[in-house]
C-alpha atoms as a PDB file:
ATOM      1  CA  UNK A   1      13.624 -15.115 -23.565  1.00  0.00           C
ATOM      2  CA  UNK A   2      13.808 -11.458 -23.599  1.00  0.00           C
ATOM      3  CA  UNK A   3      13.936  -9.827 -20.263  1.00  0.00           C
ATOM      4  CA  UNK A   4      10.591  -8.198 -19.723  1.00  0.00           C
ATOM      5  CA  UNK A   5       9.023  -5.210 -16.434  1.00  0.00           C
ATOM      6  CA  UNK A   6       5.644  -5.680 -16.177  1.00  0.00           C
ATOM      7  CA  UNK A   7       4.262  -1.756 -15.764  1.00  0.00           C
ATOM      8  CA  UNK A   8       1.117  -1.929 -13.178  1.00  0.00           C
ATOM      9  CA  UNK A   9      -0.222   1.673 -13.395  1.00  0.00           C
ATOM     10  CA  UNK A  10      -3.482   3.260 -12.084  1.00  0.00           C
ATOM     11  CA  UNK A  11      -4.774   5.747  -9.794  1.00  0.00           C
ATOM     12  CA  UNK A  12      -4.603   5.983  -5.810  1.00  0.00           C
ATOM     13  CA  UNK A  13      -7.054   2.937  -4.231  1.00  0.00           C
ATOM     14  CA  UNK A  14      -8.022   1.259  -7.171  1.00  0.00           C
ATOM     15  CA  UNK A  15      -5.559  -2.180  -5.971  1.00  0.00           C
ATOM     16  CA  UNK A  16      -2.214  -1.922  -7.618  1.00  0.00           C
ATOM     17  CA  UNK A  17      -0.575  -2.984  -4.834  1.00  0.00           C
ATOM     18  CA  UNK A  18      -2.585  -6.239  -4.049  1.00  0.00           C
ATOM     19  CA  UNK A  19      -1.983  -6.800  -7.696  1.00  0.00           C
ATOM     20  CA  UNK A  20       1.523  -6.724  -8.337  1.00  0.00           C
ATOM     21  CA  UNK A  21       2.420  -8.733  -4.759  1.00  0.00           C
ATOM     22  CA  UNK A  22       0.072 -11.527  -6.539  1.00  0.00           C
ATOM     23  CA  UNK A  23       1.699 -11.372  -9.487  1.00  0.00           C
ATOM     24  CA  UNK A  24       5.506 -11.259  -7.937  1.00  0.00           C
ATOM     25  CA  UNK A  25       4.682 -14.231  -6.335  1.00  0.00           C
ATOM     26  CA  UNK A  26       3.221 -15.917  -9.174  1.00  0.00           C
ATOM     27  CA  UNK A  27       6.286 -15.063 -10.922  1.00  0.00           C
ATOM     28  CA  UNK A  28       8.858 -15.223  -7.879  1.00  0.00           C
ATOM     29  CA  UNK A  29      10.545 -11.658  -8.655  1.00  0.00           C
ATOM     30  CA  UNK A  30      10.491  -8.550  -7.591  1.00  0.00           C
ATOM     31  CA  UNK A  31       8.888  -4.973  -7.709  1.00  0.00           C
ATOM     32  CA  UNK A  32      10.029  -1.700  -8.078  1.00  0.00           C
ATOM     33  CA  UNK A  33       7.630   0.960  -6.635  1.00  0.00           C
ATOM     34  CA  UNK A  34       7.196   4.177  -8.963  1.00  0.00           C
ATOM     35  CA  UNK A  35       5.407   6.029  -6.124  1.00  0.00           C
ATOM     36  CA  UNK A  36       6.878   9.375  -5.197  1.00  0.00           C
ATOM     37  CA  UNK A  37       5.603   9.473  -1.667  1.00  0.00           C
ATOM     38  CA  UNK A  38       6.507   5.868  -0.534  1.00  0.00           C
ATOM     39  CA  UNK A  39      10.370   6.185  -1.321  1.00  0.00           C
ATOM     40  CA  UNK A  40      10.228   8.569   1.913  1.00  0.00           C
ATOM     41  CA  UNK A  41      11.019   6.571   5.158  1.00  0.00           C
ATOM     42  CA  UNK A  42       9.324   9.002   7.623  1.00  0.00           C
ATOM     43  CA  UNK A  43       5.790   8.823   5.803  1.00  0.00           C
ATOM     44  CA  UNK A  44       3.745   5.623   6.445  1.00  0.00           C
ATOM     45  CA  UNK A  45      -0.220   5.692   7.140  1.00  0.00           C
ATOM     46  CA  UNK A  46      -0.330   8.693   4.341  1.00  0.00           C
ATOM     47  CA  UNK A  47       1.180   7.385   1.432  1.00  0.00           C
ATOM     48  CA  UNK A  48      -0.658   3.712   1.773  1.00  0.00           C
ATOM     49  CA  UNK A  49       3.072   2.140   1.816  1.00  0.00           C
ATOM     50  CA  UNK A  50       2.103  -2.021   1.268  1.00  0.00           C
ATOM     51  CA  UNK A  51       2.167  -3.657   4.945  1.00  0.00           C
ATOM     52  CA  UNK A  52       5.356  -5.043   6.725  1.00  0.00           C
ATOM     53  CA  UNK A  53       4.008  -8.600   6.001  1.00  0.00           C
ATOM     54  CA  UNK A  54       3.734  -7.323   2.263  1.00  0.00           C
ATOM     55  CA  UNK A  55       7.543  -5.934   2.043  1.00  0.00           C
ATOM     56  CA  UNK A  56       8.489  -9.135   3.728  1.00  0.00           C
ATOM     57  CA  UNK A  57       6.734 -11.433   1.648  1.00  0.00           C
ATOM     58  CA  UNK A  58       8.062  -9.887  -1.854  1.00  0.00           C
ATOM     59  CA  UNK A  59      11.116  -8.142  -2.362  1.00  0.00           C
ATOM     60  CA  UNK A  60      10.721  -4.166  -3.015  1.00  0.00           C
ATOM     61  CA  UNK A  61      12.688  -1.691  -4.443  1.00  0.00           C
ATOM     62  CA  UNK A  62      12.193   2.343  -3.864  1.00  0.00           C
ATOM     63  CA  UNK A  63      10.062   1.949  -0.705  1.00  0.00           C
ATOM     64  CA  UNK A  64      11.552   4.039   2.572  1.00  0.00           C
ATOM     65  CA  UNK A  65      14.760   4.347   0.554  1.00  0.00           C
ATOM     66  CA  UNK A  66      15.175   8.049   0.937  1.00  0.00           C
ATOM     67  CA  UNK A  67      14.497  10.852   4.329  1.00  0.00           C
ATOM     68  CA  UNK A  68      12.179  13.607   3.413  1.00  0.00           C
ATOM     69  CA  UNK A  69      14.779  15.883   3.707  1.00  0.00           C
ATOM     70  CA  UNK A  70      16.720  14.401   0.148  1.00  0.00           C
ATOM     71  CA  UNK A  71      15.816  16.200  -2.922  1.00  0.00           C
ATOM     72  CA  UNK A  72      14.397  13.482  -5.578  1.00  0.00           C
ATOM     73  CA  UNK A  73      13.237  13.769  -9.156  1.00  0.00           C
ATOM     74  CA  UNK A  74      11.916  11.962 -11.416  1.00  0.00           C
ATOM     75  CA  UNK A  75      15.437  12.274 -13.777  1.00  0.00           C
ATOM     76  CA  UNK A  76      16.718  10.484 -10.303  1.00  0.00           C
ATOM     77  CA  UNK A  77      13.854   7.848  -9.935  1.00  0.00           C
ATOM     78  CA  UNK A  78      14.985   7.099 -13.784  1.00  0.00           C
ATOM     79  CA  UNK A  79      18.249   6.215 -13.132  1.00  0.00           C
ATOM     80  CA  UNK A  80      17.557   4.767  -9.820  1.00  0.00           C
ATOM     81  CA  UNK A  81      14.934   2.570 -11.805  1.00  0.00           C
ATOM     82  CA  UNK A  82      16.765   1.104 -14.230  1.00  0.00           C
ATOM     83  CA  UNK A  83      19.604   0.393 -11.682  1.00  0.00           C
ATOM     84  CA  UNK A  84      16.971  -1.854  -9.999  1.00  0.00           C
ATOM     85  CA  UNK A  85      15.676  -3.464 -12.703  1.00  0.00           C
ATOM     86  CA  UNK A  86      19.025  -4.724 -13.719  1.00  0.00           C
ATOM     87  CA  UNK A  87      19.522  -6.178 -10.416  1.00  0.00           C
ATOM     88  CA  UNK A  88      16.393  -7.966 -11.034  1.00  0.00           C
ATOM     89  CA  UNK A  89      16.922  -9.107 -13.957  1.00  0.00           C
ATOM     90  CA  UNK A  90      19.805 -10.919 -12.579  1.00  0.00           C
ATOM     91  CA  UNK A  91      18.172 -13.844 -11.477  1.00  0.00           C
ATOM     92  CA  UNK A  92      14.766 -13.117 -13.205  1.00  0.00           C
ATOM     93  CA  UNK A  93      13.710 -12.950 -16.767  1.00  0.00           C
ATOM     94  CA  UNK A  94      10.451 -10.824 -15.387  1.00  0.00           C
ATOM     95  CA  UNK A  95      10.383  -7.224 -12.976  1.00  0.00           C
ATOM     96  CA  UNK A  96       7.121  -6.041 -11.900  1.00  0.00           C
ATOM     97  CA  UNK A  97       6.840  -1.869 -11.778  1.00  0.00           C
ATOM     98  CA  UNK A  98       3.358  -0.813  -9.572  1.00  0.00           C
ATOM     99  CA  UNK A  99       2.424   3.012  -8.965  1.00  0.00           C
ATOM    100  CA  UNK A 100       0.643   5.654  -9.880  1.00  0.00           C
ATOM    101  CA  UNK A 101       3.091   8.530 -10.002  1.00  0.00           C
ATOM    102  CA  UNK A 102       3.011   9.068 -13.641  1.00  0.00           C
ATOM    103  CA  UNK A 103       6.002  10.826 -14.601  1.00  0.00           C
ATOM    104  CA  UNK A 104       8.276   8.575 -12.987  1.00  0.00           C
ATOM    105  CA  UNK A 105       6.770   5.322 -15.117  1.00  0.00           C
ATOM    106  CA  UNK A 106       7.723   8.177 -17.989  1.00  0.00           C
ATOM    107  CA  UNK A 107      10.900   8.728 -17.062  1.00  0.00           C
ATOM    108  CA  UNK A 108      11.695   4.704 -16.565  1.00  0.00           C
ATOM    109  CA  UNK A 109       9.601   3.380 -19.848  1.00  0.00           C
ATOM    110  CA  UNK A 110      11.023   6.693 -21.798  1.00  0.00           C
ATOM    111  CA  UNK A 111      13.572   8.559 -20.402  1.00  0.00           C
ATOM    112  CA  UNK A 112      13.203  12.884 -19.835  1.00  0.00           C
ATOM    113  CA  UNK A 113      15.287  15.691 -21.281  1.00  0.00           C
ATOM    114  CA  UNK A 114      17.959  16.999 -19.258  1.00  0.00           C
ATOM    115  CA  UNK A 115      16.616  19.792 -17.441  1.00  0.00           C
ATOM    116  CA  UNK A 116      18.562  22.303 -15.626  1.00  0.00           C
ATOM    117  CA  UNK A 117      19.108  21.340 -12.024  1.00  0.00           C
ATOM    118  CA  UNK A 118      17.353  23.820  -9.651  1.00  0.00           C
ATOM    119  CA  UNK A 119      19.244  26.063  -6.893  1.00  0.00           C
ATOM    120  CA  UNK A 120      17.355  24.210  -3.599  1.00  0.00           C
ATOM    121  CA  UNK A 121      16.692  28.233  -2.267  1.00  0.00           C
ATOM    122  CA  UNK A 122      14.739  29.241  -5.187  1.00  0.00           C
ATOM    123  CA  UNK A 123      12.712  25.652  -4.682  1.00  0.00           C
ATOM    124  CA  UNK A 124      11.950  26.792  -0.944  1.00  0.00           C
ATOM    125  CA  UNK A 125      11.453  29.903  -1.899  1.00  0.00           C
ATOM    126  CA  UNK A 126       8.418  29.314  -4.791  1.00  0.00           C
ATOM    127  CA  UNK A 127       7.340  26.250  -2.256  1.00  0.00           C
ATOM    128  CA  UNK A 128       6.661  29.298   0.736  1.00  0.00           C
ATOM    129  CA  UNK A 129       5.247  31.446  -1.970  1.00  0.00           C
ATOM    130  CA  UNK A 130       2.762  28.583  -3.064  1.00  0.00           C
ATOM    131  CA  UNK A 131       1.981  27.867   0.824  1.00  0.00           C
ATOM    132  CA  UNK A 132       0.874  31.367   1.541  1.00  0.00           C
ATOM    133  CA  UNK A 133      -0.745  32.290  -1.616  1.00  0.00           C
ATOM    134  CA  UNK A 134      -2.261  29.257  -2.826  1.00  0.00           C
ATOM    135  CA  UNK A 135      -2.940  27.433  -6.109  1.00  0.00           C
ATOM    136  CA  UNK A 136      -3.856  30.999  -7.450  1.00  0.00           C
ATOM    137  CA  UNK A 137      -0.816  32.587  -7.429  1.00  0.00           C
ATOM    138  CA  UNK A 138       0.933  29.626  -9.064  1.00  0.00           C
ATOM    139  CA  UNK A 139      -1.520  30.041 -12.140  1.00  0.00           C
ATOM    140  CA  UNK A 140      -1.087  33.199 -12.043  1.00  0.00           C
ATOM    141  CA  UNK A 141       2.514  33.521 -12.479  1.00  0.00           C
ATOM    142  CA  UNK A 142       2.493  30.940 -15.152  1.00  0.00           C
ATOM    143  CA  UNK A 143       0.168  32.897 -17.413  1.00  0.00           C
ATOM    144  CA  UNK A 144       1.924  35.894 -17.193  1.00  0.00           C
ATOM    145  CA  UNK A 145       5.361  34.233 -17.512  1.00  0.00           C
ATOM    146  CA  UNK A 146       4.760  30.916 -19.402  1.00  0.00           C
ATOM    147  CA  UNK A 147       2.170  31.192 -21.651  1.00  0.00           C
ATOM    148  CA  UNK A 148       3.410  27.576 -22.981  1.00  0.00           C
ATOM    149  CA  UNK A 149       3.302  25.679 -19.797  1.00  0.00           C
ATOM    150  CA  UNK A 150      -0.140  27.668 -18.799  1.00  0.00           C
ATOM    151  CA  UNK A 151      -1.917  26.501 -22.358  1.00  0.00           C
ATOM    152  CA  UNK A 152      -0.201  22.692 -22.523  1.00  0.00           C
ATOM    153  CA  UNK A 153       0.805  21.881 -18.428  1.00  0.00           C
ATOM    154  CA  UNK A 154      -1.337  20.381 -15.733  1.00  0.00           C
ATOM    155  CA  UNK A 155      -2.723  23.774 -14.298  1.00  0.00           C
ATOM    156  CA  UNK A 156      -4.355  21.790 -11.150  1.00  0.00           C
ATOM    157  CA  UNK A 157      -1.458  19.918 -10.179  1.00  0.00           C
ATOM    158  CA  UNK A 158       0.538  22.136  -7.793  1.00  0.00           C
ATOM    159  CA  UNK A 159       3.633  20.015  -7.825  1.00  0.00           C
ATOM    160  CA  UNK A 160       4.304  20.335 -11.715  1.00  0.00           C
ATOM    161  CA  UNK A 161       3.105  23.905 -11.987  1.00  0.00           C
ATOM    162  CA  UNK A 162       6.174  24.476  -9.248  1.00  0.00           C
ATOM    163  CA  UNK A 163       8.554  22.763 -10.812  1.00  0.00           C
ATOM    164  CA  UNK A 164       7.923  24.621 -14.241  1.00  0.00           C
ATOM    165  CA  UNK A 165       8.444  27.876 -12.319  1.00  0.00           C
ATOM    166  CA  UNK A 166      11.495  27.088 -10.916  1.00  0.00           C
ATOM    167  CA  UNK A 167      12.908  25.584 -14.293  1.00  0.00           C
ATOM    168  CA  UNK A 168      11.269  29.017 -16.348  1.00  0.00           C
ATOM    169  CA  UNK A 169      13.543  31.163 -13.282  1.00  0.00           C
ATOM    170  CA  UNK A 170      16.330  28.906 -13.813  1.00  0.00           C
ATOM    171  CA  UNK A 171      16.817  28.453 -17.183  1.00  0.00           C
ATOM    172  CA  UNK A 172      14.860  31.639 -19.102  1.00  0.00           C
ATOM    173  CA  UNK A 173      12.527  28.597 -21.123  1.00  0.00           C
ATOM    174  CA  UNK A 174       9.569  26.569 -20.872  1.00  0.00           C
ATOM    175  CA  UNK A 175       9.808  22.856 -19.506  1.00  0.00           C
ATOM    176  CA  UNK A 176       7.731  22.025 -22.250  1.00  0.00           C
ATOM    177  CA  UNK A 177      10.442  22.570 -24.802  1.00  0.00           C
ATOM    178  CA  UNK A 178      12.646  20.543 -22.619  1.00  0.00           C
ATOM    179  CA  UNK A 179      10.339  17.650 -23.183  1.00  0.00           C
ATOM    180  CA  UNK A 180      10.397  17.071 -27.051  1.00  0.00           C
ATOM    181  CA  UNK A 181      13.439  14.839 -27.284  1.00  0.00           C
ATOM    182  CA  UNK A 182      12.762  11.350 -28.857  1.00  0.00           C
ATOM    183  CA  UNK A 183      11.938   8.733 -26.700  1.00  0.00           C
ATOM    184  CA  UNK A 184      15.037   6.336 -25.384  1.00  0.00           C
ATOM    185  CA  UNK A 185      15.395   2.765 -26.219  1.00  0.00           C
ATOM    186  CA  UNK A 186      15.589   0.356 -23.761  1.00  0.00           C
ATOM    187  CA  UNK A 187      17.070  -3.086 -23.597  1.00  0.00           C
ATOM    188  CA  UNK A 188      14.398  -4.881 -22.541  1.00  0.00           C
ATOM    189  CA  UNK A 189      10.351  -5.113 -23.157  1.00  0.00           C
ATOM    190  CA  UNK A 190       7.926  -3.234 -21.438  1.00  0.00           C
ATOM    191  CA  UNK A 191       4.022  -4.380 -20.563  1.00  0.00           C
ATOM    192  CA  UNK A 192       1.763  -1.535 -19.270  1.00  0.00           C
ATOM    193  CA  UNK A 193      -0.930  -3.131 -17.645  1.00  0.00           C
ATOM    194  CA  UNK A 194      -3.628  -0.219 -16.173  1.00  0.00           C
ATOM    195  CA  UNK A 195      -6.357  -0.929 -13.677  1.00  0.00           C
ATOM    196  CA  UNK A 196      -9.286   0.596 -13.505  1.00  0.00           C
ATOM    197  CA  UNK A 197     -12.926   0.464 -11.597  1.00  0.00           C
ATOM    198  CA  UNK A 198     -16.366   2.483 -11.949  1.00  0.00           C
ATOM    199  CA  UNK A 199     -15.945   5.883 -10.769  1.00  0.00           C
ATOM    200  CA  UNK A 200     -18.168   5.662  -7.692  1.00  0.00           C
ATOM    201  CA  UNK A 201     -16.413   2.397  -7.118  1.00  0.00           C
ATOM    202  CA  UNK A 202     -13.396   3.552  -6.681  1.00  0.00           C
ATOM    203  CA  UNK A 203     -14.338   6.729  -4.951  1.00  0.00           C
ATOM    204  CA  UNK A 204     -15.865   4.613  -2.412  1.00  0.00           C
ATOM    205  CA  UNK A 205     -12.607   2.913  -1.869  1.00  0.00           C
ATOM    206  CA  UNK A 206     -10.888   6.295  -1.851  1.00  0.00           C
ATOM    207  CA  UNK A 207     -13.326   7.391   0.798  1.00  0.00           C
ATOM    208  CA  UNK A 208     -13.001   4.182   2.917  1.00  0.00           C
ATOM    209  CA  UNK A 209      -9.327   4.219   2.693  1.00  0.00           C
ATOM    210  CA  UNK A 210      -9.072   7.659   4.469  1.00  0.00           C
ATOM    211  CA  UNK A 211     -11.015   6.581   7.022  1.00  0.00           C
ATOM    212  CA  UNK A 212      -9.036   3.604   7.879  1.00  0.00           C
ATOM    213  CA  UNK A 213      -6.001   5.764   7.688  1.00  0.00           C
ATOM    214  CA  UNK A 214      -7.463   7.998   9.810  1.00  0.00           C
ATOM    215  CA  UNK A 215      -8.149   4.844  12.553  1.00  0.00           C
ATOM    216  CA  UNK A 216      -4.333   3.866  12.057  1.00  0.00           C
ATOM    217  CA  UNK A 217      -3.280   6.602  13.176  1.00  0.00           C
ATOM    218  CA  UNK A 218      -2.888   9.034  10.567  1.00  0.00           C
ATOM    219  CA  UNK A 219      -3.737  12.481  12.751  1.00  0.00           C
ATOM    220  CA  UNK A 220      -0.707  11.422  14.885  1.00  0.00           C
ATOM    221  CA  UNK A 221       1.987  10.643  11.896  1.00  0.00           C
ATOM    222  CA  UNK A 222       1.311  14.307  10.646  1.00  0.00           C
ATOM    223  CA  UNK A 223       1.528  16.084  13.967  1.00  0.00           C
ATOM    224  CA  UNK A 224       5.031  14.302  14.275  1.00  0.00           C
ATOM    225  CA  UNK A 225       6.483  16.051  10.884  1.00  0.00           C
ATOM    226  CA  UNK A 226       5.193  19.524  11.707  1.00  0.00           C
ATOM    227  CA  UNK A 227       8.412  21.164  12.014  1.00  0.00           C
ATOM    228  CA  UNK A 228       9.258  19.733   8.342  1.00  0.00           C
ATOM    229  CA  UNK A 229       5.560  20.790   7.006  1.00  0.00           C
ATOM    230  CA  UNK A 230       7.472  23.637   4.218  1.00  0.00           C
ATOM    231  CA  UNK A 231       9.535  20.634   3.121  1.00  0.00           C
ATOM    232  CA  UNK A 232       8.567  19.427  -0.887  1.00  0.00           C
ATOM    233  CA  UNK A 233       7.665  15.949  -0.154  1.00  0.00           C
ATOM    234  CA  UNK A 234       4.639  17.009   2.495  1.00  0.00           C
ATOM    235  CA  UNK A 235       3.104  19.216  -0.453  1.00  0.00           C
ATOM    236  CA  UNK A 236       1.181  15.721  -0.235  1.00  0.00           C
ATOM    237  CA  UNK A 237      -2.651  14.736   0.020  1.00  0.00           C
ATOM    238  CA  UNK A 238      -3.078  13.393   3.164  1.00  0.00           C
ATOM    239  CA  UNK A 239      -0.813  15.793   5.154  1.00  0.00           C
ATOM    240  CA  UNK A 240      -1.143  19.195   3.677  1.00  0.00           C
ATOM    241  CA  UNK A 241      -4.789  19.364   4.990  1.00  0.00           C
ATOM    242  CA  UNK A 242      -4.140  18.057   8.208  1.00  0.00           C
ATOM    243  CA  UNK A 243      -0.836  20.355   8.436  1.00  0.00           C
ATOM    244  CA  UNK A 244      -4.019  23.474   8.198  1.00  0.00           C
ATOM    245  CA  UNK A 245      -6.199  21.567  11.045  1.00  0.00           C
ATOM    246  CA  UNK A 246      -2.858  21.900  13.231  1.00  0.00           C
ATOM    247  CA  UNK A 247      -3.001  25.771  12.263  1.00  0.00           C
ATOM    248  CA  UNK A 248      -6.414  25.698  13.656  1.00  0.00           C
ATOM    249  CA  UNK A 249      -7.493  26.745  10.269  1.00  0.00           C
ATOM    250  CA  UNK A 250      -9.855  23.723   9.606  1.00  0.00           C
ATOM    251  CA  UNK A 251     -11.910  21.649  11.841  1.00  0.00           C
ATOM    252  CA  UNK A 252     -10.664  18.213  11.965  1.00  0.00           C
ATOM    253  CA  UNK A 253     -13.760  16.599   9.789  1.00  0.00           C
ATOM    254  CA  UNK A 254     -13.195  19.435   6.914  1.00  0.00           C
ATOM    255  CA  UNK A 255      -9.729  18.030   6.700  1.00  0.00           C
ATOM    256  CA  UNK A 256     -10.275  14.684   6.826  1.00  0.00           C
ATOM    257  CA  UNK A 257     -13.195  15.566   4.078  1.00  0.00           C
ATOM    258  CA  UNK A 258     -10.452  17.366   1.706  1.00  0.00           C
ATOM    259  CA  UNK A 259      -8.591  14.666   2.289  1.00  0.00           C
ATOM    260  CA  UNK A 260     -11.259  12.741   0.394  1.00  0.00           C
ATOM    261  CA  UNK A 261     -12.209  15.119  -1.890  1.00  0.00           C
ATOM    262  CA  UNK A 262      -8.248  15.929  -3.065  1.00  0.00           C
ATOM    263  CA  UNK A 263      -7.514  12.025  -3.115  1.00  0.00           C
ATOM    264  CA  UNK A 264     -10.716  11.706  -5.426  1.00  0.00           C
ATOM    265  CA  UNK A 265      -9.226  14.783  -7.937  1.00  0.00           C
ATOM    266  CA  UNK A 266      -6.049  13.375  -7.734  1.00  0.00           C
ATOM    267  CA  UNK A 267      -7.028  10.190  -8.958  1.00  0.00           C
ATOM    268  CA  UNK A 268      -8.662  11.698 -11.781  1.00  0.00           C
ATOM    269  CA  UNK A 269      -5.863  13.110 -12.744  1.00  0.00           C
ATOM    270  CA  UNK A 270      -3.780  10.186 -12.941  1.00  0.00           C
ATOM    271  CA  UNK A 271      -6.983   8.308 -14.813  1.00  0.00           C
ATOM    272  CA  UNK A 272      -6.236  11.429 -17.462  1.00  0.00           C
ATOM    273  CA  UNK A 273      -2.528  10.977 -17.720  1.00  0.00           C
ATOM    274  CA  UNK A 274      -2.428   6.625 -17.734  1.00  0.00           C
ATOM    275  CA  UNK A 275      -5.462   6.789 -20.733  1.00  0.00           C
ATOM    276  CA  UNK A 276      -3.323   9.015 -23.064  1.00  0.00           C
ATOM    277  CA  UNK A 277      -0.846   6.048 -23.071  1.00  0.00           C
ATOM    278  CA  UNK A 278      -1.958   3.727 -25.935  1.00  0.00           C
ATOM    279  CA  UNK A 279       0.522   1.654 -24.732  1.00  0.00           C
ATOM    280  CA  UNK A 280      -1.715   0.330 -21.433  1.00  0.00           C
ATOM    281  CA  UNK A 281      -3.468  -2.670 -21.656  1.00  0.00           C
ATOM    282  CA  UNK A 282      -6.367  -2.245 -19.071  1.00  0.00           C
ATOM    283  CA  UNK A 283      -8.115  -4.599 -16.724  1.00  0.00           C
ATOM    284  CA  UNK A 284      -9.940  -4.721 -13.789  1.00  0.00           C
ATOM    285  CA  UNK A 285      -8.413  -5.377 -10.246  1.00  0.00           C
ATOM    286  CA  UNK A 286      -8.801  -8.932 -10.922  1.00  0.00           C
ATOM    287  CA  UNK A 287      -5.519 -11.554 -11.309  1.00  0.00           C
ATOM    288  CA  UNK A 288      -6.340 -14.217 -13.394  1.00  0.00           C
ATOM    289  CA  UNK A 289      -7.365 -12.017 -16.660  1.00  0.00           C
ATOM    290  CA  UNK A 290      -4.092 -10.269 -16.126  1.00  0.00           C
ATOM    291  CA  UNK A 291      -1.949 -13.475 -15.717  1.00  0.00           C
ATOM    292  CA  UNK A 292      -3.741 -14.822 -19.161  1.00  0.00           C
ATOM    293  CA  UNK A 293      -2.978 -12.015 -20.528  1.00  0.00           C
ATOM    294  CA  UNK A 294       0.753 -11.569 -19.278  1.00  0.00           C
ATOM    295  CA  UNK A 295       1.239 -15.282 -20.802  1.00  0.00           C
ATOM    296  CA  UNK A 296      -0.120 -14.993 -24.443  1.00  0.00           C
ATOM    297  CA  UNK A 297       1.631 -11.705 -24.539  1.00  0.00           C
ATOM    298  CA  UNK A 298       5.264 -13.590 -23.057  1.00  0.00           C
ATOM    299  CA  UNK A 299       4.646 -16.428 -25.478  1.00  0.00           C
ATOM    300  CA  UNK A 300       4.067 -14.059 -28.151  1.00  0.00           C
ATOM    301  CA  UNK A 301       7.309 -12.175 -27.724  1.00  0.00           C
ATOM    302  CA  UNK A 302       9.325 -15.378 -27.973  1.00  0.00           C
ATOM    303  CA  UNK A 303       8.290 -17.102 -30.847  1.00  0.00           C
END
């Protein structure tokens, strides 16, 4: 049998996690997490990081392997990635991959194009500039400097529009024409398997989610990483609107409200991204379908 990583993709809330523990276990292997945020040992309520008794139960990969303080990309999580799935594969013919960060399922299932490695100064620099002027300036400065990124890019996701500005300062071109290279084989199969719920299903869970993060204890796990607030991984939902209650900027119910409101926009973001894969097989939150599905789809592959 062909070794196969069974891709579990789909936005914030909608039960990836839940998901791919069920599955592991059905399967006894292992997941990788492609989540940016739960890598980072020092963030916890915020990033929904599965439960002790979860991590314990299943053997993860990528979750509170790195301080807030590294520098991470998604060229790293690629290499990182396949390092782990080998060591999977190992002693199992199946790896399960669950998250919703997008490019990093990319840069695993794909690979990227080398892209200039960025001088950690100019980073902090355009990171400052985007915490005092806002999503604004960012857009902005890529329409008068990067007319390609501005008319092709994610113009609402302050993360990528960054790093396009600091590869456009570094390297004098577009990330966009970094990212035409044909796609890398890999040695094994891949099975994308997206979830998805109604809308207002899955905003309600979005909403209800904040709120139980917010009786765990999440106003307390932000005020603790204040002095690291200008620091890339806390340009986060969940944290950069409680970092402006702090600055007595914002009641504490408008932030815990944004919080909503940013989770809900983020999710439809990655909804956007996941559905322009043809590749994704999609279900709902549900186990058995997916399990039936995972097995004609095995047996196919090795007859």
């Amino acid at each position: 049998m062909k070794k196969t990583c069974l891709v579990i993709c789909g936005p914030t809330a909608v039960g990836k996690t839940s998901v791919a523990i069920q599955l592991a276990t059905f399967l006894s292997t292992q997941i990788i997490s492609a989540d940016s945020r739960q890598c980072y040992q020092e963030l916890n309520i915020g990033v929904a990081k599965p439960t002790p008794d979860e991590l314990t139960q299943i053997p993860h990969h990528f979750i509170n392997t790195h301080s807030i303080q590294e520098s991470f990309s998604a060229a790293d999580f690629e290499k990182y990635a396949l390092n782990a799935v080998q060591s999977v594969f190992a002693n199992n013919d199946i790896a399960i991959m669950v998250g919703g960060t997008g490019l990093y399922i990319k840069a695993f299932c794909e690979g990227l194009d080398e892209i200039p490695s960025i001088d950690p100064a100019l980073r902090e620099d355009i990171t400052l500039q985007y915490q005092q002027n806002g999503i604004e300036w960012l857009q902005n400065e890529l329409k008068e400097k990067d007319s390609l990124y501005f008319a092709n890019g994610e113009m609402q996701n302050p993360q990528r529009m960054m790093r396009a500005l600091e590869v456009l300062i570094t390297s004098g071109k577009s990330i966009i024409s970094f990212q035409t290279n044909p796609k890398k084989a890999r040695d094994f199969d891949i099975i994308k398997i997206g979830l998805e719920l109604p809308r207002q299903e899955l905003y309600e869970r979005i909403n209800q989610r904040v709120d139980q993060m917010v009786q765990e204890g999440l106003v307390a796990e932000v005020a603790e990483l204040l002095p690291y607030q200008s620091l890339n991984a806390l340009q986060t939902v969940g944290y950069k609107e409680l970092f402006e209650y702090f600055h007595q900027r914002s009641s504490l119910d408008k932030a815990i409200d944004l919080i909503k409101q940013n989770t809900r926009h983020y999710a439809k973001r990655q909804m956007t991204w996941f559905k322009r894969d043809e590749q994704v097989h999609w279900f709902s939150p549900e186990i058995e379908p997916i399990v039936q599905f995972i097995q004609q789809r095995i047996k196919l592959s090795t007859q």
